[in-house]
Protein backbone atom coordinates (compact mmCIF):
# COMPACT_ATOMS: atom_id res chain seq x y z
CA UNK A 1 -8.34 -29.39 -3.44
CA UNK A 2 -11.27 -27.52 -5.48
CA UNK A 3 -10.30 -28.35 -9.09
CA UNK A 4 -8.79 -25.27 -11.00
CA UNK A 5 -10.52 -23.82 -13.51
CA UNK A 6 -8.34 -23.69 -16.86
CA UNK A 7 -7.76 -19.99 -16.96
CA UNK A 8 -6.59 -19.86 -13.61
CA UNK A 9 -3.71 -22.76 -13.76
CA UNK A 10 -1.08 -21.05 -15.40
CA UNK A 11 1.87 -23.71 -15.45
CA UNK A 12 2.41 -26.71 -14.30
CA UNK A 13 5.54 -29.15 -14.33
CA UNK A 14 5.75 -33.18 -13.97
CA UNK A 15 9.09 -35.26 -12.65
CA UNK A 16 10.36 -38.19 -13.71
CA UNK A 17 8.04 -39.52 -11.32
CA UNK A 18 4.86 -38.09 -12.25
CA UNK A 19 4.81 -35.93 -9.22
CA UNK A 20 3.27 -32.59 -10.23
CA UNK A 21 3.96 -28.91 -9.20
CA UNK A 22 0.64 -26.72 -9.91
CA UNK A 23 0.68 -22.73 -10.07
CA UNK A 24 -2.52 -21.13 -10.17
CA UNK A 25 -2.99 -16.80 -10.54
CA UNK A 26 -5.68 -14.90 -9.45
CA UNK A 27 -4.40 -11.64 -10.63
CA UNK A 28 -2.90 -10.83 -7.50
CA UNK A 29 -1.11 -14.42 -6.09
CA UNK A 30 -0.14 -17.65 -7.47
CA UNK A 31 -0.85 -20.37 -5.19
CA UNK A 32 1.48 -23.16 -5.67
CA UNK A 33 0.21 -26.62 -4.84
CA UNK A 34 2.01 -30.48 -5.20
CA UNK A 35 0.65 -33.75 -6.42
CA UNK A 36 2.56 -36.27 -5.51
CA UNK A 37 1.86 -39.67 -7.59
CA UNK A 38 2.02 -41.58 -4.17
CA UNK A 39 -1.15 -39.42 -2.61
CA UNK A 40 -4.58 -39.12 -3.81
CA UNK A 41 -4.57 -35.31 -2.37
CA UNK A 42 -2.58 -32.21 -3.50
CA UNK A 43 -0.92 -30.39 -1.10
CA UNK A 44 -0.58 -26.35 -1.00
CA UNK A 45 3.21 -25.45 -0.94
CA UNK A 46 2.76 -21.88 0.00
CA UNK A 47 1.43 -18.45 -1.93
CA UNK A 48 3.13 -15.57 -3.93
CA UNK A 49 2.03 -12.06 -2.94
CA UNK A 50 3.34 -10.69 -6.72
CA UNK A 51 3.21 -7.34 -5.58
CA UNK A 52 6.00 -7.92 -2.63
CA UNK A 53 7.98 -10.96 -4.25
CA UNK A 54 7.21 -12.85 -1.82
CA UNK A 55 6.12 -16.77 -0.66
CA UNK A 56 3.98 -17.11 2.05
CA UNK A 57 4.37 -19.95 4.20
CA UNK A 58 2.31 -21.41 7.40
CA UNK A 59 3.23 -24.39 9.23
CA UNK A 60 1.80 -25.86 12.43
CA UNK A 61 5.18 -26.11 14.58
CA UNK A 62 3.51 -29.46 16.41
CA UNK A 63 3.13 -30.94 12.83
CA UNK A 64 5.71 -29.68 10.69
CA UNK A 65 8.74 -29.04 12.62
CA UNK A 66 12.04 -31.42 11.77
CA UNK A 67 12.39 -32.31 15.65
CA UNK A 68 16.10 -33.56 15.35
CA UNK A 69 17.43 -30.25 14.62
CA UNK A 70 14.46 -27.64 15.21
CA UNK A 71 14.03 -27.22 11.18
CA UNK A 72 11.57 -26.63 8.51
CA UNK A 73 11.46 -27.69 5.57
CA UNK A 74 11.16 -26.46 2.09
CA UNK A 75 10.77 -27.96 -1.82
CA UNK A 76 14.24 -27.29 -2.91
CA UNK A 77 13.62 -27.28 -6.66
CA UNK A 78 10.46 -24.80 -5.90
CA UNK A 79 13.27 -22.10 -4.59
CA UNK A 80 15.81 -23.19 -6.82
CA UNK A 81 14.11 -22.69 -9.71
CA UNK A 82 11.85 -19.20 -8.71
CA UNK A 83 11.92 -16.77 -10.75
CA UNK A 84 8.35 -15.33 -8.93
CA UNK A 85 9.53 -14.52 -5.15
CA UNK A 86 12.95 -13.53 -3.49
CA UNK A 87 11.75 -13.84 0.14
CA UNK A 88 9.93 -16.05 1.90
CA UNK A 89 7.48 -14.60 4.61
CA UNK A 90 7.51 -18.35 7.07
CA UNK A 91 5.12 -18.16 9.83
CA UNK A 92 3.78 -20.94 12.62
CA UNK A 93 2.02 -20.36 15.64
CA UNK A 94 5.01 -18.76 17.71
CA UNK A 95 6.80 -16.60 15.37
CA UNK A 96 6.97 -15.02 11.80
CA UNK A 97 10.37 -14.93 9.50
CA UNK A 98 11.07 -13.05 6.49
CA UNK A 99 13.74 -14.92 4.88
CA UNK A 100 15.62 -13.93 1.57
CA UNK A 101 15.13 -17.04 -0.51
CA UNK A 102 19.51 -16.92 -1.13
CA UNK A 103 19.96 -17.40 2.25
CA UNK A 104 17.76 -20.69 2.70
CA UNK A 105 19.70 -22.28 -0.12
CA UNK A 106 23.18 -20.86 0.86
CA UNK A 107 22.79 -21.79 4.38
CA UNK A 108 20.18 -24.54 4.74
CA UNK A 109 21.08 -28.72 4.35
CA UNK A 110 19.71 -31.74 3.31
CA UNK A 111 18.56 -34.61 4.97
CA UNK A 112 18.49 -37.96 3.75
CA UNK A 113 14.62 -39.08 2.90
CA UNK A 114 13.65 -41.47 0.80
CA UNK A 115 13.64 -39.49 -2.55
CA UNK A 116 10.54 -40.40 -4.91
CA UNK A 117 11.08 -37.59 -7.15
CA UNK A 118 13.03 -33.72 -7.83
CA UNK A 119 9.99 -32.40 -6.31
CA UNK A 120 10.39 -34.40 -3.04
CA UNK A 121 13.60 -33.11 -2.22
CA UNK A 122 13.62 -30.43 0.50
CA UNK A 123 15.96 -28.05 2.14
CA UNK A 124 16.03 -27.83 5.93
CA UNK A 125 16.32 -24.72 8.09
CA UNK A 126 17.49 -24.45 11.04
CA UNK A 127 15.70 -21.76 13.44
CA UNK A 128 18.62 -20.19 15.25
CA UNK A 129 20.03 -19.58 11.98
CA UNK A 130 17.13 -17.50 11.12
CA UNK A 131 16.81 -15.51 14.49
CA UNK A 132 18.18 -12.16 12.57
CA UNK A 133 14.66 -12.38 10.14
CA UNK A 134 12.63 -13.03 12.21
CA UNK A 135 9.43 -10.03 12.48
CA UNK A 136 8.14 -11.01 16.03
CA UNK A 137 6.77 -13.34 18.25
CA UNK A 138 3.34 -13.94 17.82
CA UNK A 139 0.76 -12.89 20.89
């Protein structure tokens, strides 16, 4: 990750851990990135268009998807505690979801990972629960 420049970070927040949760603004998103003490690498979480209210995630199906139940997965205390976004635009190579960020935390569950931190913990999501957001299948 290209190291931010100190007028573009704008918050960021440690766990009892040490993980870290970065948000950097360019005047028109704040990309949200985590730093997990166990990885030399931060990792980008997703970006806020501020105009729509609204996180933008990709995922590579092969590479992300919880195979068990056909889920993905997403930082819990991220939409918990957002106060930036109320939907979540999710896309992978096959289709594209706008989610209201409610429903993910009223209707998704938790599986039981190792937990090294409150940033760690993530929500699941199934996709046939999310079949009524979804925008259309990608060509």
């Amino acid at each position: 990750m290209k190291k931010a420049k100190k007028k573009d970070l704008i918050s960021s927040k440690t766990d009892e851990y040490g993980n870290l949760v970065l948000i950097k603004n360019n005047g028109v998103r704040l990309v949200i990135s985590l730093k997990l003490m166990s990885e030399t690498k931060s990792r980008r979480l997703g970006i806020v268009n501020i105009a729509t209210r609204t996180f933008q995630v990709k995922r590579d199906r092969l590479k992300h998807l919880f195979r068990k139940n056909e889920s993905y997965g997403f930082n819990h205390k991220l939409l918990a505690d957002a106060i930036s976004f109320d939907k979540i635009r999710l896309s992978d190579q096959i289709n594209e979801w706008l989610i209201p960020k409610e429903y993910i935390l009223n209707n998704g569950s938790f599986l039981h990972f190792k937990n090294n931190g409150g940033f760690e913990r993530q929500i699941f999501i199934e996709l046939d629960k999310i079949t009524e957001f979804q925008r259309g299948l990608k060509v």
